[in-house]
Protein backbone atom coordinates (compact mmCIF):
# COMPACT_ATOMS: atom_id res chain seq x y z
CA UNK A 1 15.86 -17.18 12.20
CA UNK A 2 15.55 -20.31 14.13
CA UNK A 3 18.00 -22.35 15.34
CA UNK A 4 17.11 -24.80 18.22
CA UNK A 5 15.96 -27.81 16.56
CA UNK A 6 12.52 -28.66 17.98
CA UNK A 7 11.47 -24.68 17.03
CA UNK A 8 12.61 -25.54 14.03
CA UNK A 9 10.98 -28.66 13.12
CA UNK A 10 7.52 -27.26 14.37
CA UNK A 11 8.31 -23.73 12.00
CA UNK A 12 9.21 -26.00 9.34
CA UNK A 13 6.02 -28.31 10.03
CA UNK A 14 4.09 -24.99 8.99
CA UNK A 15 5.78 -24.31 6.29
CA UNK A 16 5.08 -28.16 4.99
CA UNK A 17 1.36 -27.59 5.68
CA UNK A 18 1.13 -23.76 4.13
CA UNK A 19 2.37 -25.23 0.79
CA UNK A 20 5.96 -24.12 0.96
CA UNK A 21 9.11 -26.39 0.78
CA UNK A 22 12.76 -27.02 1.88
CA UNK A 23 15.89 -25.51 -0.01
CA UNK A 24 18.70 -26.98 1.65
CA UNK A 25 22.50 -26.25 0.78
CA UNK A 26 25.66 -27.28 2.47
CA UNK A 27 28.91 -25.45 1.52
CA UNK A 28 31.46 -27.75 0.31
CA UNK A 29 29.55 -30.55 2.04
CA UNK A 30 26.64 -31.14 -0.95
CA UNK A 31 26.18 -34.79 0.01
CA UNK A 32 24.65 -33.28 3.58
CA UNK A 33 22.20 -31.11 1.30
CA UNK A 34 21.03 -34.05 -0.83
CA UNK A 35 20.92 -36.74 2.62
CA UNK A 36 18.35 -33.85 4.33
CA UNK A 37 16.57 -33.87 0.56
CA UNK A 38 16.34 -37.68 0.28
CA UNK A 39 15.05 -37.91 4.46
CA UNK A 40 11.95 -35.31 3.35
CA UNK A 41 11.22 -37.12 -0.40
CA UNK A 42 11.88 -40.34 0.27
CA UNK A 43 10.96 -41.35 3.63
CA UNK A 44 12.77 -44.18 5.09
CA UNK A 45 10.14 -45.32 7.30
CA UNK A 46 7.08 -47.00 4.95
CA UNK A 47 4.22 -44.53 5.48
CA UNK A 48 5.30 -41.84 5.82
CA UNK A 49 4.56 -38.58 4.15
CA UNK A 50 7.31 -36.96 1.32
CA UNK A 51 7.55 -33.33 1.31
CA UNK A 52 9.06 -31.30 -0.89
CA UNK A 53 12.64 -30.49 -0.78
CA UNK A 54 15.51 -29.51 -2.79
CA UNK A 55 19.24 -30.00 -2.71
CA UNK A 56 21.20 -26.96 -4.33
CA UNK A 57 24.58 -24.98 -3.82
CA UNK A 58 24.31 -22.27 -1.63
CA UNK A 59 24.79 -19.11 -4.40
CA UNK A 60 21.89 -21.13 -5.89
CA UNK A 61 19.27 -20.73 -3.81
CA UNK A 62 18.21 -17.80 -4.70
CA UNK A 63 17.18 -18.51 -7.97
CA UNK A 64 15.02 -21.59 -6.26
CA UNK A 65 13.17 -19.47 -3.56
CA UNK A 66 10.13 -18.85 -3.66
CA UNK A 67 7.63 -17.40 -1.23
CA UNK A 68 6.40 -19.48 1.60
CA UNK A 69 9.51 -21.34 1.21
CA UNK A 70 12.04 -22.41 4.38
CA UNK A 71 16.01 -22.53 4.05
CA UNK A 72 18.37 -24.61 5.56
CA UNK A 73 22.08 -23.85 5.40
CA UNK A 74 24.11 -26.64 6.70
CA UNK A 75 27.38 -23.76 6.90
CA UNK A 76 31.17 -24.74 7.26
CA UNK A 77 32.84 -25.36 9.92
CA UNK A 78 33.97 -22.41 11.35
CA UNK A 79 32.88 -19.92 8.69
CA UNK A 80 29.17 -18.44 9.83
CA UNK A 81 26.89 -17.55 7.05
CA UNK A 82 25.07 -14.36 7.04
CA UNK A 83 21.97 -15.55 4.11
CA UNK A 84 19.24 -13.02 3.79
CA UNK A 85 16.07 -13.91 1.98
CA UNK A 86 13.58 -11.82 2.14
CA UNK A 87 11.25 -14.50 0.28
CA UNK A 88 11.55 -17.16 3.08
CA UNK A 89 9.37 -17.74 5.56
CA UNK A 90 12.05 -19.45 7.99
CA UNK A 91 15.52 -19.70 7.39
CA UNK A 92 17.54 -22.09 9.64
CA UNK A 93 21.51 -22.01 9.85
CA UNK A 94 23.04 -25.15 11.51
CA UNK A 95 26.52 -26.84 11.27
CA UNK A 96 29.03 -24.47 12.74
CA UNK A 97 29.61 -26.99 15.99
CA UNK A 98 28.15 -29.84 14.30
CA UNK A 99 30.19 -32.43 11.50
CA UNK A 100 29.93 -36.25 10.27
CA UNK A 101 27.28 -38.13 12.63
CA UNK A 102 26.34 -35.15 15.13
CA UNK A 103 24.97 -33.01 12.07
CA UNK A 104 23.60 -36.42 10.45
CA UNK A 105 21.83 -37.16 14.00
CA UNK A 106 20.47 -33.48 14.38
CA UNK A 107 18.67 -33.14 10.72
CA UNK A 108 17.51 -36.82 10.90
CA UNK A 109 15.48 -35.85 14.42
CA UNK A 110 14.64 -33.13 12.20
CA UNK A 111 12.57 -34.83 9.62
CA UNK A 112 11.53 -36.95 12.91
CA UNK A 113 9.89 -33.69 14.65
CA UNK A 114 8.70 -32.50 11.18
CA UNK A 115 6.25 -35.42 10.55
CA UNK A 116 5.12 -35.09 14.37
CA UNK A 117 4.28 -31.51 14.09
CA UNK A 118 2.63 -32.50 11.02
CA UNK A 119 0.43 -34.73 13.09
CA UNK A 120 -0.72 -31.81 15.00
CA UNK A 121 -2.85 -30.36 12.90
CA UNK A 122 -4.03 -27.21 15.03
CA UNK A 123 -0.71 -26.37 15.49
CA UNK A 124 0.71 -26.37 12.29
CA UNK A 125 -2.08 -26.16 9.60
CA UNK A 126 -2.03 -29.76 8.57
CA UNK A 127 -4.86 -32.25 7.67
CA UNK A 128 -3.63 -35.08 10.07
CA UNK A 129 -6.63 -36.56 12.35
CA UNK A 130 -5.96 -37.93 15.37
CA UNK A 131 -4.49 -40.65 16.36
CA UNK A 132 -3.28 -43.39 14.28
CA UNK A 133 -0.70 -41.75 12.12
CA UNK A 134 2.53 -43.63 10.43
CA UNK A 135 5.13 -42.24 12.13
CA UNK A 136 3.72 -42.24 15.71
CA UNK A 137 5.83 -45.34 16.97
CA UNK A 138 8.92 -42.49 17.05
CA UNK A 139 7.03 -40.74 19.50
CA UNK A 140 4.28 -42.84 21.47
CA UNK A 141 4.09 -40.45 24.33
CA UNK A 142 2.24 -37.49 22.16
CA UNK A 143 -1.11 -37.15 20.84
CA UNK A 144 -2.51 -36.02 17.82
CA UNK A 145 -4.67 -33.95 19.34
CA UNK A 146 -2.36 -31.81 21.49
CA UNK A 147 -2.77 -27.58 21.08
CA UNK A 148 0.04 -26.31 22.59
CA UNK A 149 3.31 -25.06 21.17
CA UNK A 150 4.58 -24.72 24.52
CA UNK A 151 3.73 -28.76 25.11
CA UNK A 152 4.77 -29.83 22.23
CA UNK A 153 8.12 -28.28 22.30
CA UNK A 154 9.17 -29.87 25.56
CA UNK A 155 8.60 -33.06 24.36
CA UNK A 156 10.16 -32.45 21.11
CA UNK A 157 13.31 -31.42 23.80
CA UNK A 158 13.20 -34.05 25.62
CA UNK A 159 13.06 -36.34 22.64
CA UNK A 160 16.02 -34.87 21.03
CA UNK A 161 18.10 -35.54 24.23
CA UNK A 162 17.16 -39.12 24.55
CA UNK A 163 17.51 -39.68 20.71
CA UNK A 164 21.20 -38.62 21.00
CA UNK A 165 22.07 -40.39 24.03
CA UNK A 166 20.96 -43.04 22.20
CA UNK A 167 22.85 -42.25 19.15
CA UNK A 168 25.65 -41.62 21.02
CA UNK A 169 25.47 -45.53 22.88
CA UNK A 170 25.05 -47.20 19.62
CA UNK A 171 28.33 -45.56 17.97
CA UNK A 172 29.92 -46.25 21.04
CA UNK A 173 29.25 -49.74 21.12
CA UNK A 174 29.42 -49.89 17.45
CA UNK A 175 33.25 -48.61 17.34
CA UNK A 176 34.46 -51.33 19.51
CA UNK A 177 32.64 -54.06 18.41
CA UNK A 178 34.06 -53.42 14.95
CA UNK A 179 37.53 -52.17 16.49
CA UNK A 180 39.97 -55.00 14.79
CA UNK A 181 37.72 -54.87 11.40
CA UNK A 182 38.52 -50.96 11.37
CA UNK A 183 41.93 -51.41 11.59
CA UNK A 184 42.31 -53.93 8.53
CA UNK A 185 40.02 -51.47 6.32
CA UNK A 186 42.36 -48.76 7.16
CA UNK A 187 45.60 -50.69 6.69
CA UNK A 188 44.04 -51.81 3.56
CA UNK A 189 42.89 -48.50 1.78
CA UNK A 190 46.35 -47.15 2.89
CA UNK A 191 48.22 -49.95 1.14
CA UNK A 192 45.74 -50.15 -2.23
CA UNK A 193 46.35 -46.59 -2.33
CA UNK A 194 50.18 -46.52 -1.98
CA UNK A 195 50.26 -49.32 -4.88
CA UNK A 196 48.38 -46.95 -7.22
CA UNK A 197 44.83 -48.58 -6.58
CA UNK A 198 41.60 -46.53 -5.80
CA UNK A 199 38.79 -46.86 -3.50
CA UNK A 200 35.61 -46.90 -4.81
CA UNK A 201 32.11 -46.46 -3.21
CA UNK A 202 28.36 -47.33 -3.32
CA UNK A 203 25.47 -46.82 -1.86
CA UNK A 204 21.46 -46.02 -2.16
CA UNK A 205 20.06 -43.13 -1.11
CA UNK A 206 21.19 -41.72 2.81
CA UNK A 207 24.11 -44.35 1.66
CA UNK A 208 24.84 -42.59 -1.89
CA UNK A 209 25.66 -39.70 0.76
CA UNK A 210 27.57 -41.43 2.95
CA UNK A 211 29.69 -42.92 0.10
CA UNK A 212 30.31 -39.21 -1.12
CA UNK A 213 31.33 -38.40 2.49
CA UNK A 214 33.78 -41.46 2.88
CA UNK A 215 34.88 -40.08 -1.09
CA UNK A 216 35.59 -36.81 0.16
CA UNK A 217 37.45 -37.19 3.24
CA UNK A 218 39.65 -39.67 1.65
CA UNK A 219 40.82 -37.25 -1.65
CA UNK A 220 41.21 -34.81 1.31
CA UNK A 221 44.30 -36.66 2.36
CA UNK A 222 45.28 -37.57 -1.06
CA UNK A 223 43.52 -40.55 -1.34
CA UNK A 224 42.17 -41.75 -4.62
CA UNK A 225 38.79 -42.36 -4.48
CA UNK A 226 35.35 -42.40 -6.42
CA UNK A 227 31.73 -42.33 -5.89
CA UNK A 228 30.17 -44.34 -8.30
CA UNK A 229 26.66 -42.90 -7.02
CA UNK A 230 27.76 -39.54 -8.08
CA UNK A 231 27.21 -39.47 -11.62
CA UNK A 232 23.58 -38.61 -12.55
CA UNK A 233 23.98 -39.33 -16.46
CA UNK A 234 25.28 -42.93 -15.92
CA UNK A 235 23.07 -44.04 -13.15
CA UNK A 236 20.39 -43.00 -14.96
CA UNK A 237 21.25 -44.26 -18.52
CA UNK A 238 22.05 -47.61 -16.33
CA UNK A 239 18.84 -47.81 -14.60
CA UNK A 240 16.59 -46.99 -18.04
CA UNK A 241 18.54 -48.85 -20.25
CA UNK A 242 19.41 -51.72 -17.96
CA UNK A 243 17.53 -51.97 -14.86
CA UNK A 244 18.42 -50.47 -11.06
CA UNK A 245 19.70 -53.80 -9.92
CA UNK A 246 22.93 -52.89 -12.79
CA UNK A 247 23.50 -49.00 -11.61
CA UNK A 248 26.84 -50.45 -9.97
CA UNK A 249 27.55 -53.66 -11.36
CA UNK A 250 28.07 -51.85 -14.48
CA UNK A 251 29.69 -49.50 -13.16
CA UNK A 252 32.01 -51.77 -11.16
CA UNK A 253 32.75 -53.95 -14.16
CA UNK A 254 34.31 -51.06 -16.14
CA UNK A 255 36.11 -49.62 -13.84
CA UNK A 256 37.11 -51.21 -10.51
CA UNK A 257 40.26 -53.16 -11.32
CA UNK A 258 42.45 -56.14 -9.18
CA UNK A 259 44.18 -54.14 -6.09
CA UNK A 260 41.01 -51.48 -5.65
CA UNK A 261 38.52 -51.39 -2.97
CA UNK A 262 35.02 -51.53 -3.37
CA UNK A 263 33.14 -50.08 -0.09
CA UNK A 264 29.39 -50.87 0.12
CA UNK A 265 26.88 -49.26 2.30
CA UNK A 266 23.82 -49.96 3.21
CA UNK A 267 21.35 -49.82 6.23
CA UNK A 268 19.48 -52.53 5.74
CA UNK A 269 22.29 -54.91 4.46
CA UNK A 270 19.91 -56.93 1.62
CA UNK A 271 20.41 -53.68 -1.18
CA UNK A 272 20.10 -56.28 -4.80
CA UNK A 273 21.95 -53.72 -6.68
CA UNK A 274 24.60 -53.78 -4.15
CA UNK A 275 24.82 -57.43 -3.90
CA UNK A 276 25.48 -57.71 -7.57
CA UNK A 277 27.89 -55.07 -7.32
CA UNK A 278 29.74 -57.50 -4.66
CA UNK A 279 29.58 -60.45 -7.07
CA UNK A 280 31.08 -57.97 -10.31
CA UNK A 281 34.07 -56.82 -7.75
CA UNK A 282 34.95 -60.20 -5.88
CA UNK A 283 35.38 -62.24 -9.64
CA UNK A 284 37.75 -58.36 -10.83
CA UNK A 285 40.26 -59.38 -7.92
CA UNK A 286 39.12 -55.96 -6.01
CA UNK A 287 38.82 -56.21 -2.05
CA UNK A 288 36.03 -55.40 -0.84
CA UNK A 289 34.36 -53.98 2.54
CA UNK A 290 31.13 -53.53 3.46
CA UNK A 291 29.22 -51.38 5.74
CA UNK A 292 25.62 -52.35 6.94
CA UNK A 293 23.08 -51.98 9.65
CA UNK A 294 20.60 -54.87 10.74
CA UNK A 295 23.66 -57.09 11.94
CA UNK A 296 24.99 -56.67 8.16
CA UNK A 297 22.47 -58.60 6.72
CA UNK A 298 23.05 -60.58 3.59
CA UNK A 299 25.81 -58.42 2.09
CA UNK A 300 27.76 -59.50 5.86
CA UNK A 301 28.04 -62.96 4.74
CA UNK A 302 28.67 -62.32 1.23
CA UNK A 303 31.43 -64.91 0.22
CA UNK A 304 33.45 -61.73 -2.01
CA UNK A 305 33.72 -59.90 1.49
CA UNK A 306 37.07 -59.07 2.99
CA UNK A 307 35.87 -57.08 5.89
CA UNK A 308 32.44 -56.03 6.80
CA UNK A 309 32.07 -53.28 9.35
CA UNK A 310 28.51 -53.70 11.18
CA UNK A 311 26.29 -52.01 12.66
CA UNK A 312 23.83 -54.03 15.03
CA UNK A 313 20.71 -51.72 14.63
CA UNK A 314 17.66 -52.16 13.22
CA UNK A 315 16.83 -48.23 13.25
CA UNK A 316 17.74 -47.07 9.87
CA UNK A 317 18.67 -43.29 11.27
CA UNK A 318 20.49 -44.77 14.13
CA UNK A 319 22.48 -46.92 11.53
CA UNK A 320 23.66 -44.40 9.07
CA UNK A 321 24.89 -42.10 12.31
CA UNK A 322 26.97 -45.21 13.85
CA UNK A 323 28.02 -45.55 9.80
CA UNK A 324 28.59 -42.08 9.95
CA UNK A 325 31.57 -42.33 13.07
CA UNK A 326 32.85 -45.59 11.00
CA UNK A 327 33.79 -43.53 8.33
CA UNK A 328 35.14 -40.83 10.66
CA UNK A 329 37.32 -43.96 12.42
CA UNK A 330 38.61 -44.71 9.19
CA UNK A 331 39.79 -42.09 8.11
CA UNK A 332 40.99 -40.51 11.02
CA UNK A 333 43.29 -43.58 11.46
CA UNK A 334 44.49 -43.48 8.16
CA UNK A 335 45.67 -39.80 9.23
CA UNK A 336 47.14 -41.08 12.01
CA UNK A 337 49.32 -43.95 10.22
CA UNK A 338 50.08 -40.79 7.02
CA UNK A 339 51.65 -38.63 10.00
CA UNK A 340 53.75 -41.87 11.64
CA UNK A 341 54.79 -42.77 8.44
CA UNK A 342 55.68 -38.99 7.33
């Protein structure tokens, strides 16, 4: 069992390049399982390689192993996980210390370390050449062509430290720059939801996740609150039957009414589906809040836009973990008004 995440990446690198794939599962946290999915299918960065992965609940992956196969169990706070599978040829158990952006952060350097390994091919097995891969901007200081673990690991290290100081800066700065806009989101959620309104959320991919996360940490304090990303039949009957740019505007125009909230996110700000979601919510009367990276794009300026929180990043992991401690802000403030108010 490995647990220290550049030995893992370069384990699960092999893996990748003997055939084998990810089974990921997160108890009571799914939307973690499917983000770590989404990172390995569909890259964010344009070039890079998809590898197989699956999203499933945790007494499910046994049924889904196969052998040659790596696990990743993304356990509950607080409650270790003992999984045993014989069939696996790495299992990796993170998440005990780790929640919202710090787990987010560690399995995005993850898929990060992954593709480098990947790019080693007489390390891991692959069929990279040297030199010129896609992903080698993330780490300029290693070569293709390096042969030992030992080497490779300590930069891995040292990249992982630097990655999450840098993580760390950017929700930092991120927090305070969006300090007063937090406060009127929270106010506002509290005060739809007191007058029998819900909160609704969207989002594309990573986002879909961090909408379910926002969703979930909000019914946790008795919040009412939907994903509309969440429902496989309806996006998908939307999307065949309509187009993608309709998934949510759809969506939206049955069932977001005047006094709900509508929060978008996005990393890149400029999501058309999300935009006509925007223009469906701002003519219902709904408020709507935004969350985006890349200075918040178009969706920032969007004239149906009560309160955008920002992120001014242009790194798409980097975004979604500053997004990531905007949702914990939220709702950690709305806790903090419930227990004034109680």
């Amino acid at each position: 069992m490995t647990t220290d995440l550049p030995g893992a990446a370069l384990e699960l690198a092999r893996v990748f390049a003997g055939g084998g794939r990810l089974i990921v599962a997160a108890p009571d946290r799914f939307a973690h399982a499917q983000h770590v999915a989404v990172e390995f299918i569909h890259p964010a960065i344009t070039g890079a390689r998809s590898m197989p992965a699956i999203a499933v609940q945790f007494d499910d992956i046994g049924a889904n192993l196969r052998d040659g196969d790596a696990v990743l169990v993304l356990e509950k706070l607080g409650e270790p996980l003992e999984p045993n599978f014989a069939a696996a040829a790495q299992v990796l158990v993170v998440g005990r210390a780790l929640s919202g952006p710090a787990l987010v952060r560690w399995y995005h350097v993850l898929w990060e370390l992954v593709q480098l390994g990947l790019e080693h091919p007489g390390l891991t097995g692959g069929t990279a050449t040297t030199g010129g891969d896609s992903t080698s901007f993330l780490y300029p200081f290693l070569d293709a062509s390096e042969s030992s673990d030992a080497s490779l690991l300590e930069s891995s290290a040292a990249s992982w430290e630097a990655k999450g100081l840098e993580s760390e800066e950017l929700c930092a700065k991120t927090v305070a720059a969006n300090h007063d806009a937090l406060d009127a989101v929270t106010s506002m959620i509290r005060s739809v939801s007191e007058n029998g309104g819900t909160t609704y959320a969207i989002g594309n991919g990573g986002s879909s996740c961090d909408a379910a996360r926002l969703v979930r940490l909000l019914t946790a304090q008795n919040v009412p609150a939907r994903s509309l990303a969440a429902d496989t039949a309806i996006l998908t009957a939307l999307a065949n039957d309509l187009g993608v740019e309709k998934i949510f505007a759809r969506q939206v125009e049955a069932m977001v009414r005047p006094g709900d909230v509508l929060v978008a996110f996005s990393t890149s700000g400029s999501s058309s589906n999300l935009m006509a979601a925007l223009d469906v919510a701002s003519r219902a009367g709904a408020k709507v809040v935004i969350s985006a990276g890349y200075g918040g794009g178009p969706m920032g300026s969007h004239r149906g836009v009560d309160h955008a929180l920002v992120v001014d990043s242009t790194s798409v992991h980097r975004i979604q973990e500053a997004q990531g401690v905007l949702i914990d802000q939220v709702c950690e403030r709305l806790e903090a008004q419930s227990e004034v108010n109680a």
